[in-house]
C-alpha atoms as a PDB file:
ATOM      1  CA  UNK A   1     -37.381   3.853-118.143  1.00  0.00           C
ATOM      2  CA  UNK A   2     -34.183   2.418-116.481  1.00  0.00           C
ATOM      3  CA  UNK A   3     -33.389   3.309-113.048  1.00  0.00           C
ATOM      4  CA  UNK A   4     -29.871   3.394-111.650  1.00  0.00           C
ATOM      5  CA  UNK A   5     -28.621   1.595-108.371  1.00  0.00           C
ATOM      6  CA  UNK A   6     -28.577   4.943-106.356  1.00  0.00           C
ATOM      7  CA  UNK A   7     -32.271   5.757-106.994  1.00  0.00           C
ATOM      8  CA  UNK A   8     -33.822   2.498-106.422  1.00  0.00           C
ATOM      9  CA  UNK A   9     -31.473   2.373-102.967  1.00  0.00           C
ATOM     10  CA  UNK A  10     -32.977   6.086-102.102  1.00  0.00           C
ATOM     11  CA  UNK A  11     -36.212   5.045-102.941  1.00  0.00           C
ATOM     12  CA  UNK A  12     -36.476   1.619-101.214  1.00  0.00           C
ATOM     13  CA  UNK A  13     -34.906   3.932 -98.015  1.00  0.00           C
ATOM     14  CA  UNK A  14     -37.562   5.787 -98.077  1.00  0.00           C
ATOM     15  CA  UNK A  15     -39.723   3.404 -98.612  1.00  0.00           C
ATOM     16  CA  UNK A  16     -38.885   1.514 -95.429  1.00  0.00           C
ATOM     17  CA  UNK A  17     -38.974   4.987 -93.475  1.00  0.00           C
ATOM     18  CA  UNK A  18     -42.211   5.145 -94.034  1.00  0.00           C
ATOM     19  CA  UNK A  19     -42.793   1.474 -92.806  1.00  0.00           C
ATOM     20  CA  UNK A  20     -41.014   2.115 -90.005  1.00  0.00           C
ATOM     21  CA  UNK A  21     -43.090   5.307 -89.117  1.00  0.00           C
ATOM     22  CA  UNK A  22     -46.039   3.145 -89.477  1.00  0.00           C
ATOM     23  CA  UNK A  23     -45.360   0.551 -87.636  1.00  0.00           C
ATOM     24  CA  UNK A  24     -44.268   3.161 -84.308  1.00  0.00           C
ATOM     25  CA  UNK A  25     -47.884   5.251 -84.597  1.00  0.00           C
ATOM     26  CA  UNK A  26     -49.889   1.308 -84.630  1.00  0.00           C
ATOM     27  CA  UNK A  27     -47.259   0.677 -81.603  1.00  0.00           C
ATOM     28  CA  UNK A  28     -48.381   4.072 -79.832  1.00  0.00           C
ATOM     29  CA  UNK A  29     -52.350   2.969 -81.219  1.00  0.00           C
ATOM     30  CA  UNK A  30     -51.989  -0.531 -79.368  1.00  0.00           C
ATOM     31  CA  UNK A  31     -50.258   0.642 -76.244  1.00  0.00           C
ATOM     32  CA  UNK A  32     -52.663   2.977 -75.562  1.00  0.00           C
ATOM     33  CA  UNK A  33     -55.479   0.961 -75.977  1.00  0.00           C
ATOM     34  CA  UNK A  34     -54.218  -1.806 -73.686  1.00  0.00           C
ATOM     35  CA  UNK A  35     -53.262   0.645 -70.802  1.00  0.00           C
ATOM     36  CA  UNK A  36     -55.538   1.857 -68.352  1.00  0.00           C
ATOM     37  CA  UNK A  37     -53.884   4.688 -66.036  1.00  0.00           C
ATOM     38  CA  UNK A  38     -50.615   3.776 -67.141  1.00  0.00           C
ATOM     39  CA  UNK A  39     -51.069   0.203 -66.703  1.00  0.00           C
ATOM     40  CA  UNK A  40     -50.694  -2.860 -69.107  1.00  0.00           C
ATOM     41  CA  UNK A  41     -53.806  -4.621 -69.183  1.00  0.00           C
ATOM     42  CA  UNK A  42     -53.629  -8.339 -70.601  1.00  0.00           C
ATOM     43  CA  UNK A  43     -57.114  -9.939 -71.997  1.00  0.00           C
ATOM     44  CA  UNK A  44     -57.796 -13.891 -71.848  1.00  0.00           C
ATOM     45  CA  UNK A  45     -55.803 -14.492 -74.448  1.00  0.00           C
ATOM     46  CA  UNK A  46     -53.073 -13.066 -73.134  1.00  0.00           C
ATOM     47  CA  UNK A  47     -53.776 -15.100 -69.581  1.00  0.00           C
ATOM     48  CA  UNK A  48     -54.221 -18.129 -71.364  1.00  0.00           C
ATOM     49  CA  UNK A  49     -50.669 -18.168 -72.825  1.00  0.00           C
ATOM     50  CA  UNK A  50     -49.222 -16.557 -69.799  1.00  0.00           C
ATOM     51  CA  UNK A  51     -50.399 -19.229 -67.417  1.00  0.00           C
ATOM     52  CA  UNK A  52     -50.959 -21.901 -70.112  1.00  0.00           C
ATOM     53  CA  UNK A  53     -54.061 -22.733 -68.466  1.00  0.00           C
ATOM     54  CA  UNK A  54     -57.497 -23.649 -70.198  1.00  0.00           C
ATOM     55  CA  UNK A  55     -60.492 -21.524 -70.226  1.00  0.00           C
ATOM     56  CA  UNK A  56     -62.269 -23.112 -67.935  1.00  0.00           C
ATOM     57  CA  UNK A  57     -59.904 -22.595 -64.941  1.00  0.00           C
ATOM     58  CA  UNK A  58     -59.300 -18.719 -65.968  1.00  0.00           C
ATOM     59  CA  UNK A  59     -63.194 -18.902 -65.636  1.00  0.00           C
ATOM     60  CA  UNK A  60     -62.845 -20.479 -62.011  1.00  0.00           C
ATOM     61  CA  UNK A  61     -60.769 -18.331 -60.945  1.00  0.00           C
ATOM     62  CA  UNK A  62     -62.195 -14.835 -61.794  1.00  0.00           C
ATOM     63  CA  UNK A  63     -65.385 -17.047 -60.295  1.00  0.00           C
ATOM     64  CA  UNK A  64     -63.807 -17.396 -57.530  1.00  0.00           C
ATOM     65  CA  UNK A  65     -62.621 -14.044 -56.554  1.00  0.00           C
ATOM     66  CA  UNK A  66     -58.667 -15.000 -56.638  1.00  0.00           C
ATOM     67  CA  UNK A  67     -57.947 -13.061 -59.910  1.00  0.00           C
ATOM     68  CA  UNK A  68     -59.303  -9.725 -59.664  1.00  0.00           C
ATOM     69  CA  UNK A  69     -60.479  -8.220 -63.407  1.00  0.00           C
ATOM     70  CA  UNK A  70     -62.565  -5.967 -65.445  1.00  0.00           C
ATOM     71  CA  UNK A  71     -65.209  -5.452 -68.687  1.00  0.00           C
ATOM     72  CA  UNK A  72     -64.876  -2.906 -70.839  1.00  0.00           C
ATOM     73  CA  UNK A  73     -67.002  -2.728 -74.157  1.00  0.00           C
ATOM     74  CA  UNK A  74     -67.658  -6.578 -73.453  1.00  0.00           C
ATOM     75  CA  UNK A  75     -64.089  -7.685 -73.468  1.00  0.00           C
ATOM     76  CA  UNK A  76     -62.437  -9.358 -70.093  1.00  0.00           C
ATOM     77  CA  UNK A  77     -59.277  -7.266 -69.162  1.00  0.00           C
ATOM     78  CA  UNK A  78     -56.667  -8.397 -66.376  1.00  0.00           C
ATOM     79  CA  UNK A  79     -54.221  -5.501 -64.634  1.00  0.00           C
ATOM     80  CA  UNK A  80     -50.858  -6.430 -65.065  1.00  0.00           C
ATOM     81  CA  UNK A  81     -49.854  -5.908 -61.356  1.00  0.00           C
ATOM     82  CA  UNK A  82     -53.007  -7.733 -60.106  1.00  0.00           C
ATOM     83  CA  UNK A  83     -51.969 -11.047 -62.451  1.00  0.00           C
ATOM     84  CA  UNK A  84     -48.491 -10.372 -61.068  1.00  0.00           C
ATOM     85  CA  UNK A  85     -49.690 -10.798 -57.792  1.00  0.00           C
ATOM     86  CA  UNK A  86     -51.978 -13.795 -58.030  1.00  0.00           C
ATOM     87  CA  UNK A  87     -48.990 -15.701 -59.815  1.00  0.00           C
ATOM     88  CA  UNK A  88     -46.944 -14.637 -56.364  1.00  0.00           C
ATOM     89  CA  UNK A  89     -50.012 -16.129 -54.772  1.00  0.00           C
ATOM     90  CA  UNK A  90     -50.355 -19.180 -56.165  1.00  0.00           C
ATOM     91  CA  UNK A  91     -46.704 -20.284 -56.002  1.00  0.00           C
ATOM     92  CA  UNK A  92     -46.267 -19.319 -52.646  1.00  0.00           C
ATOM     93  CA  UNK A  93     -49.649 -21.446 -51.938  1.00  0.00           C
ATOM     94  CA  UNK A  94     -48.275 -24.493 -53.912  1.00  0.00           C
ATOM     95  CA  UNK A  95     -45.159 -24.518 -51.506  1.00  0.00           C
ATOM     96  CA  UNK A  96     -47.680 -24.481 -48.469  1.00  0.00           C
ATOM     97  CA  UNK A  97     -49.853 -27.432 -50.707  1.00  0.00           C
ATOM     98  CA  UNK A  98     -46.448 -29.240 -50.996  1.00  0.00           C
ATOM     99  CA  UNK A  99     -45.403 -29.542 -47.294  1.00  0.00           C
ATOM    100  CA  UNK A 100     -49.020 -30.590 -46.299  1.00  0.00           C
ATOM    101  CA  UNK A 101     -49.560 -33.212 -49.113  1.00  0.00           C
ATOM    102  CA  UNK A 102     -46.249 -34.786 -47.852  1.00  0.00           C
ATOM    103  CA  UNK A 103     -47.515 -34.946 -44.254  1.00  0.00           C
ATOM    104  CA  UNK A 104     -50.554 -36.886 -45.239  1.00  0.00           C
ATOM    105  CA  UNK A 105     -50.228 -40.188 -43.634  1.00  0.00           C
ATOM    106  CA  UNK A 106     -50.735 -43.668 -45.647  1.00  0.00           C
ATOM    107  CA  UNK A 107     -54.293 -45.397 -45.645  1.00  0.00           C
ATOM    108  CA  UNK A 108     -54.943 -47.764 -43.756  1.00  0.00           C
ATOM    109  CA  UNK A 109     -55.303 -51.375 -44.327  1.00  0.00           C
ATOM    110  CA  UNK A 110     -59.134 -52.576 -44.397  1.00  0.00           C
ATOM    111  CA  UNK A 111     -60.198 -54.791 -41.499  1.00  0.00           C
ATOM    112  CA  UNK A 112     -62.335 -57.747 -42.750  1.00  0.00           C
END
């Protein structure tokens, strides 16, 4: 069975329709599942890559209280806004870490 140019262009047209249907309802599927009140929600690997950081310091500081977050079924979830505003944080602290590294005076020499 031989099929002309026009069919196989209609059917491969169709074809990709359908891709392209798919691929907007697994768009919808993964938006809503990383939302929360309207909300993008990021998960550690998302922070790692973000802040290209190691594990071990996203660890210190949820530890520590400076990046707010969230379990849900066992998983680690960061707000958007609140990552937004710890990265705000942080580089307005380095500025302040800056300025008072500079003022630190030379050591001494050692009496002997």
């Amino acid at each position: 069975m031989l099929i002309d140019k026009q069919e196989f262009r209609a059917y491969m047209d169709r074809l990709i329709e359908r891709f392209d249907l798919m691929d907007e309802k697994m768009d919808r599927l993964i938006k809503k599942k990383t939302c929360l009140d309207g909300e993008d929600l990021l998960d550690n690997q998302d922070m790692l890559q973000l802040l290209k950081i190691s594990h071990r310091t996203l660890q210190r500081f949820r530890s520590s209280g400076e990046l707010p977050y969230f379990k849900m079924n066992g998983k680690i979830y960061y707000k958007l806004s609140d990552v937004n505003r710890f990265i705000r944080e942080v580089f307005e602290g380095d500025t302040v870490r800056c300025a008072k590294q500079r003022q630190i005076e030379p050591r001494k020499a050692k009496k002997q």
